[in-house]
PDB file of N, CA and C in Angstrom:
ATOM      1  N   UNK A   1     125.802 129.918  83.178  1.00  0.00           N
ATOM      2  CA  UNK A   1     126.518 131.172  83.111  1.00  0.00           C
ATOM      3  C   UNK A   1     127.755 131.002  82.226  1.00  0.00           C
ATOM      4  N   UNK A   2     127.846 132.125  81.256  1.00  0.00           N
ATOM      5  CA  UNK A   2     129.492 132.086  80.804  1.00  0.00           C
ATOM      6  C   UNK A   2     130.596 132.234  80.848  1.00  0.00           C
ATOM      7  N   UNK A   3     131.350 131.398  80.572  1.00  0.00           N
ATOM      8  CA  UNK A   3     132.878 131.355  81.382  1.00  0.00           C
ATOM      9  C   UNK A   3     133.218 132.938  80.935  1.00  0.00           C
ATOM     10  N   UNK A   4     133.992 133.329  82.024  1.00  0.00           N
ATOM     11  CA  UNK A   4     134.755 134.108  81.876  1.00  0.00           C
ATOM     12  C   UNK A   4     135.628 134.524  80.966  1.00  0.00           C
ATOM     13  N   UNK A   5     136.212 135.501  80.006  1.00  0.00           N
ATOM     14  CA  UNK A   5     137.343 135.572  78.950  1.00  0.00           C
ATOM     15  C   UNK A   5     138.440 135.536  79.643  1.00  0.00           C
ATOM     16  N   UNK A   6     139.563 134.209  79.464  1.00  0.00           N
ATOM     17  CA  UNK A   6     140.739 134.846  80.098  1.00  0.00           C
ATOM     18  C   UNK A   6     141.555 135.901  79.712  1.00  0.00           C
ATOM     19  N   UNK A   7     142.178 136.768  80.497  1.00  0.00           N
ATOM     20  CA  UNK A   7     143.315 137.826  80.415  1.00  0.00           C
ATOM     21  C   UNK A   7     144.357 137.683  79.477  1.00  0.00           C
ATOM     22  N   UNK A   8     144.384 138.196  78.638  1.00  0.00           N
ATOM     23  CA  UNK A   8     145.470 138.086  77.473  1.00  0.00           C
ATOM     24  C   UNK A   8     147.078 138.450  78.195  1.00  0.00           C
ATOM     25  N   UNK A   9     147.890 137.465  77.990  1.00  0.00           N
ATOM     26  CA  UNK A   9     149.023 137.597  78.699  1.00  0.00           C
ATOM     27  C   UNK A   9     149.801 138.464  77.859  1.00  0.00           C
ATOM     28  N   UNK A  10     149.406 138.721  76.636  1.00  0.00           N
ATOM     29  CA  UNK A  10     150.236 139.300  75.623  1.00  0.00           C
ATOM     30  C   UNK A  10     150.468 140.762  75.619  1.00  0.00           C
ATOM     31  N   UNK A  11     151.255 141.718  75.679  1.00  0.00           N
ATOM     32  CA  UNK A  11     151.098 142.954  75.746  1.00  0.00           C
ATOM     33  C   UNK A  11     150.689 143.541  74.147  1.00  0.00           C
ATOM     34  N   UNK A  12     149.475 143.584  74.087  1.00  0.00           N
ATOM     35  CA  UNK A  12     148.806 143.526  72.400  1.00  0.00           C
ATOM     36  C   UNK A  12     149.708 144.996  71.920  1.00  0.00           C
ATOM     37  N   UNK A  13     149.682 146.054  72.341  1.00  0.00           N
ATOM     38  CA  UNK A  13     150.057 147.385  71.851  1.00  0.00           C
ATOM     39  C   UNK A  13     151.621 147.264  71.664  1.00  0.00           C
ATOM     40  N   UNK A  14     152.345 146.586  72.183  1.00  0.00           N
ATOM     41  CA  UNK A  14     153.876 146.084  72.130  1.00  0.00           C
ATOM     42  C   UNK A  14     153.454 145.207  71.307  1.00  0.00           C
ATOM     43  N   UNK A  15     153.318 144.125  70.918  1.00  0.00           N
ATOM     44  CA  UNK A  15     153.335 143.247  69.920  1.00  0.00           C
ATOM     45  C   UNK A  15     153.049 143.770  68.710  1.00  0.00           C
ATOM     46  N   UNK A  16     151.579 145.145  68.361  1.00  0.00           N
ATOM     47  CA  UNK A  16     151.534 145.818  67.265  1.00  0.00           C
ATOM     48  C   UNK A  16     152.758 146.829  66.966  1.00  0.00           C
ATOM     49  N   UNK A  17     153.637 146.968  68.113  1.00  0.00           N
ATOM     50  CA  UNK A  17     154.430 148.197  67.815  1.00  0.00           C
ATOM     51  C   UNK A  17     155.840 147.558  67.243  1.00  0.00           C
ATOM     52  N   UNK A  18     156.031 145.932  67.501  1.00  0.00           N
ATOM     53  CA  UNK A  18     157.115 145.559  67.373  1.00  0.00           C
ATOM     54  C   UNK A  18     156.757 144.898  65.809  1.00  0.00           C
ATOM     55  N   UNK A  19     155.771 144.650  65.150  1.00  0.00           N
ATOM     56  CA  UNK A  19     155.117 144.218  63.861  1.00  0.00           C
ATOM     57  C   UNK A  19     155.079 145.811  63.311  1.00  0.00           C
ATOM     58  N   UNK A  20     154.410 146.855  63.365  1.00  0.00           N
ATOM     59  CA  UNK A  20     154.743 148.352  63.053  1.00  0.00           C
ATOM     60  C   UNK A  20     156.398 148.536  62.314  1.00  0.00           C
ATOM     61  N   UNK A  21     157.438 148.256  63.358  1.00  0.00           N
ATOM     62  CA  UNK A  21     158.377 148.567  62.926  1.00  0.00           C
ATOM     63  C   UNK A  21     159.432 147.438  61.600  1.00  0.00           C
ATOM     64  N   UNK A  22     158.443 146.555  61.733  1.00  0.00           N
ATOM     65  CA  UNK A  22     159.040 145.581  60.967  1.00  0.00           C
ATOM     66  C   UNK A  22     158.000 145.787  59.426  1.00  0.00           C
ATOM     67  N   UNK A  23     156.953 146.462  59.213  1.00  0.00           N
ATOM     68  CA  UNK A  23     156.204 146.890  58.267  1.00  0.00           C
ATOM     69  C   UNK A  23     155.351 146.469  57.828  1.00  0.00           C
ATOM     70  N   UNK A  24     154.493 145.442  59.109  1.00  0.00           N
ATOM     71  CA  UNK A  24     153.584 144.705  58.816  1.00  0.00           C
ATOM     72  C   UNK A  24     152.843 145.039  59.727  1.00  0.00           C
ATOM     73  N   UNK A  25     151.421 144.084  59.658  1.00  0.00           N
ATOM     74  CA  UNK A  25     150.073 144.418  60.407  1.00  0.00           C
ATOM     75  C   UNK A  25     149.977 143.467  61.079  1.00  0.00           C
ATOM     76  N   UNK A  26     149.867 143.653  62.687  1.00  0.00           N
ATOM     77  CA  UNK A  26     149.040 142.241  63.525  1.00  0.00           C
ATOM     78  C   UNK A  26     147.717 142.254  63.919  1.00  0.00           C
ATOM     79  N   UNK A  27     146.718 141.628  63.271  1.00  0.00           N
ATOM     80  CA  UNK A  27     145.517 142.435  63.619  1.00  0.00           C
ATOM     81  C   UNK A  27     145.090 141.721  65.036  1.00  0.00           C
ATOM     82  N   UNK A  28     143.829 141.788  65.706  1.00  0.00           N
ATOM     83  CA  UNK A  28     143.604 141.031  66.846  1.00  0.00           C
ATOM     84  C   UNK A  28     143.679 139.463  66.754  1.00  0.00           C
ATOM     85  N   UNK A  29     143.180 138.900  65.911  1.00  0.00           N
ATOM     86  CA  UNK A  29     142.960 137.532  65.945  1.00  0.00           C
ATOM     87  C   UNK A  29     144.344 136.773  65.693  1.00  0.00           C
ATOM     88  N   UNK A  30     145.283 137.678  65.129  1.00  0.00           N
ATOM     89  CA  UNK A  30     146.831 137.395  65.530  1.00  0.00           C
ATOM     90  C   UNK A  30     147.433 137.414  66.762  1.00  0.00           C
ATOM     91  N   UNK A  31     147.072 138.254  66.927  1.00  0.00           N
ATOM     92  CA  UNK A  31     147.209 138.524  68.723  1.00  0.00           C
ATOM     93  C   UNK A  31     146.304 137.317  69.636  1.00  0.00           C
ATOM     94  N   UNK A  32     145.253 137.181  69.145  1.00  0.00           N
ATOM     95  CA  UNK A  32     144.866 135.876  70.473  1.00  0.00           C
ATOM     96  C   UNK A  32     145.602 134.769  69.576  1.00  0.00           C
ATOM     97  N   UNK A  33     146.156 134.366  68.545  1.00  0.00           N
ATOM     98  CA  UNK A  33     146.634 133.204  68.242  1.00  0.00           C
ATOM     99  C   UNK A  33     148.050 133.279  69.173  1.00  0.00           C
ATOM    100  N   UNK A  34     148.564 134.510  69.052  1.00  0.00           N
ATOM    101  CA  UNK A  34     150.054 134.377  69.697  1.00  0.00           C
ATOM    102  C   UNK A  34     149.916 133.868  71.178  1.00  0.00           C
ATOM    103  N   UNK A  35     148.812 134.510  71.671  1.00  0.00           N
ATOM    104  CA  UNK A  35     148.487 134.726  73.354  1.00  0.00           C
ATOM    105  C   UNK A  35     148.169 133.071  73.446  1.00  0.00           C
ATOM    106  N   UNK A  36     147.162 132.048  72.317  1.00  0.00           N
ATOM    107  CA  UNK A  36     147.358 130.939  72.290  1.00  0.00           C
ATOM    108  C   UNK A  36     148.333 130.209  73.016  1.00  0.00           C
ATOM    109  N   UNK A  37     149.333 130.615  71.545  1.00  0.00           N
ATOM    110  CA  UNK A  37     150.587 129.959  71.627  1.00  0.00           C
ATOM    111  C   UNK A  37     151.248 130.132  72.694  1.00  0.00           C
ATOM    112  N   UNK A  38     151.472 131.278  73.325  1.00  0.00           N
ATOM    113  CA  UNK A  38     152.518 131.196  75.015  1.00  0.00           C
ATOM    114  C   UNK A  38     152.111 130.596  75.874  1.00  0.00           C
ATOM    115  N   UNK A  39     150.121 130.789  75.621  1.00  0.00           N
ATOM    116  CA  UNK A  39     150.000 129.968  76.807  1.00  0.00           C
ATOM    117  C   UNK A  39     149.894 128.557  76.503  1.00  0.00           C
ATOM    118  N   UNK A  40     150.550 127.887  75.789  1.00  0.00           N
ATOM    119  CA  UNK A  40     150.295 126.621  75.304  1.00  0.00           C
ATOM    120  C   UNK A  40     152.244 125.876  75.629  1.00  0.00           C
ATOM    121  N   UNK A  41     153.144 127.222  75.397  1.00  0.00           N
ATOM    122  CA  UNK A  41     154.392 126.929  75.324  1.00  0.00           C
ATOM    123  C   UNK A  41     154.738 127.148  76.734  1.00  0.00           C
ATOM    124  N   UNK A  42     153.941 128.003  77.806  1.00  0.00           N
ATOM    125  CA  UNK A  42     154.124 127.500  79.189  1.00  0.00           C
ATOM    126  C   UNK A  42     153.873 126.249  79.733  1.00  0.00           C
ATOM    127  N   UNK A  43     152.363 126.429  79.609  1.00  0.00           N
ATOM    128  CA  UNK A  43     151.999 124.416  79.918  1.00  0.00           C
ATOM    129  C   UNK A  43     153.232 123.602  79.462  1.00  0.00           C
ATOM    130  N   UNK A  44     153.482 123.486  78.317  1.00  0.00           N
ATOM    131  CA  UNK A  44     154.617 122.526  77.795  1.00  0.00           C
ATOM    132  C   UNK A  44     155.764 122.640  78.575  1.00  0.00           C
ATOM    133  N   UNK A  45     156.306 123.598  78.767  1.00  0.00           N
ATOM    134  CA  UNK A  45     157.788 123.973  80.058  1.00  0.00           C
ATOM    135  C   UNK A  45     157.417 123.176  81.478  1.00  0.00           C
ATOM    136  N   UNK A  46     155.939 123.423  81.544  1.00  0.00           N
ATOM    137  CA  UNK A  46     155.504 123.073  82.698  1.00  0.00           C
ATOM    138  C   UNK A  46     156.090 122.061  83.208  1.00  0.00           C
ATOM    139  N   UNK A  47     155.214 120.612  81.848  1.00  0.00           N
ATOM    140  CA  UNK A  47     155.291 119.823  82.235  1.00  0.00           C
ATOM    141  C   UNK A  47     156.461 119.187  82.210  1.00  0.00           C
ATOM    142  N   UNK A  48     157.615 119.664  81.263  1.00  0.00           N
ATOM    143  CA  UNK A  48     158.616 119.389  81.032  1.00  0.00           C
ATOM    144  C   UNK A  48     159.434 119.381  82.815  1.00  0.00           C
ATOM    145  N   UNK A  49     159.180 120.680  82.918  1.00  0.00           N
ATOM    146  CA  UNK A  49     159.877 120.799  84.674  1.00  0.00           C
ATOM    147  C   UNK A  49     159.189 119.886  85.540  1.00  0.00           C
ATOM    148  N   UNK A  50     158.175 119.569  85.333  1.00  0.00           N
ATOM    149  CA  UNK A  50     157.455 118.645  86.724  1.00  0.00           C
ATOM    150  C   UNK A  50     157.985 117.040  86.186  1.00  0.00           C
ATOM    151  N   UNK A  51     158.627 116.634  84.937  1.00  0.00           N
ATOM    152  CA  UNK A  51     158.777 115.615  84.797  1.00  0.00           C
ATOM    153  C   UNK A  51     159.925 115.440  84.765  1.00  0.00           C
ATOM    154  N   UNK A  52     160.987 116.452  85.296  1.00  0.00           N
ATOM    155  CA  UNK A  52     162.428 116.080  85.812  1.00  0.00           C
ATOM    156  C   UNK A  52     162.473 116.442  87.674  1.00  0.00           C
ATOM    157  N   UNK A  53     161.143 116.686  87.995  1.00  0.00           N
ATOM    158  CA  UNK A  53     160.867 116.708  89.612  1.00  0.00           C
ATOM    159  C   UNK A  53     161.507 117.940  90.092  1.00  0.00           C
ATOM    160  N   UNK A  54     161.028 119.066  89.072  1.00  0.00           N
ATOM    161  CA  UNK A  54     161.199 120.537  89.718  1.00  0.00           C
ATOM    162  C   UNK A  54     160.074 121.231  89.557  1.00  0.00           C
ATOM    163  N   UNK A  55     159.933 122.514  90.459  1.00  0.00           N
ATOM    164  CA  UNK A  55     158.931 123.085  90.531  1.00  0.00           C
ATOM    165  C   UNK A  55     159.439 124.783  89.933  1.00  0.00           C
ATOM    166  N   UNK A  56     160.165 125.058  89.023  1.00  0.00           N
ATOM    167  CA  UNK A  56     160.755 125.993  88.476  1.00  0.00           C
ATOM    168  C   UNK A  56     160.718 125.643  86.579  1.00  0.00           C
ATOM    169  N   UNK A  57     160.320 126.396  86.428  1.00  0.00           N
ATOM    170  CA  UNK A  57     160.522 126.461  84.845  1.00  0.00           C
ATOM    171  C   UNK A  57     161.948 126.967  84.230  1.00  0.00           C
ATOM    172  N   UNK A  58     162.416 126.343  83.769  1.00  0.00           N
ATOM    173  CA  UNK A  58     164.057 127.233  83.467  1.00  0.00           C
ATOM    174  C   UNK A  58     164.168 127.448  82.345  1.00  0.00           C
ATOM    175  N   UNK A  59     165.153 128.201  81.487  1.00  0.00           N
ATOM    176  CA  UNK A  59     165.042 128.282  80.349  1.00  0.00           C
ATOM    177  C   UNK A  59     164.965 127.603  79.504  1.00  0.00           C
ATOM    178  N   UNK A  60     165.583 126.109  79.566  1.00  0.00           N
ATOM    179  CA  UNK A  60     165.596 124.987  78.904  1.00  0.00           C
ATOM    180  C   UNK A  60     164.262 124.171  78.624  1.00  0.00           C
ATOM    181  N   UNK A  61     163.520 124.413  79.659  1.00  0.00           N
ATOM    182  CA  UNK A  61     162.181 123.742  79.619  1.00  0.00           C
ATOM    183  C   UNK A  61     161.272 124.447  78.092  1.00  0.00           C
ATOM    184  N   UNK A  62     161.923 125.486  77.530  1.00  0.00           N
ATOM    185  CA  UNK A  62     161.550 125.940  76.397  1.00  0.00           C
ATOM    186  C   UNK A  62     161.646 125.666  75.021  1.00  0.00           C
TER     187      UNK A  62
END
């Protein structure tokens, strides 16, 4: 059976509206690269917080 698609964390219609006003185009496959990237720059906070022995992500972990 096939995995499931995960849920795009990205608010795609805000991300086109905030590229809109700047006078450019985000098409979809920009949009899953970004959605990539956050979820790639959470993990990283993650582990950053679990390897100073907290269970909170803080801003710094960014």
């Amino acid at each position: 059976m096939a995995k499931a698609k995960e849920r795009s964390i990205v608010v795609k219609s805000l991300a086109k509206e905030i590229a809109k006003k700047k006078g450019v185009r985000f098409p979809d496959e920009a949009i899953e690269a970004l959605d990539k990237f956050v979820r790639s720059t959470i993990e990283c906070a993650a582990e950053r917080a679990k390897k100073n022995n907290r269970k909170t992500i803080r801003s710094f972990d960014f």
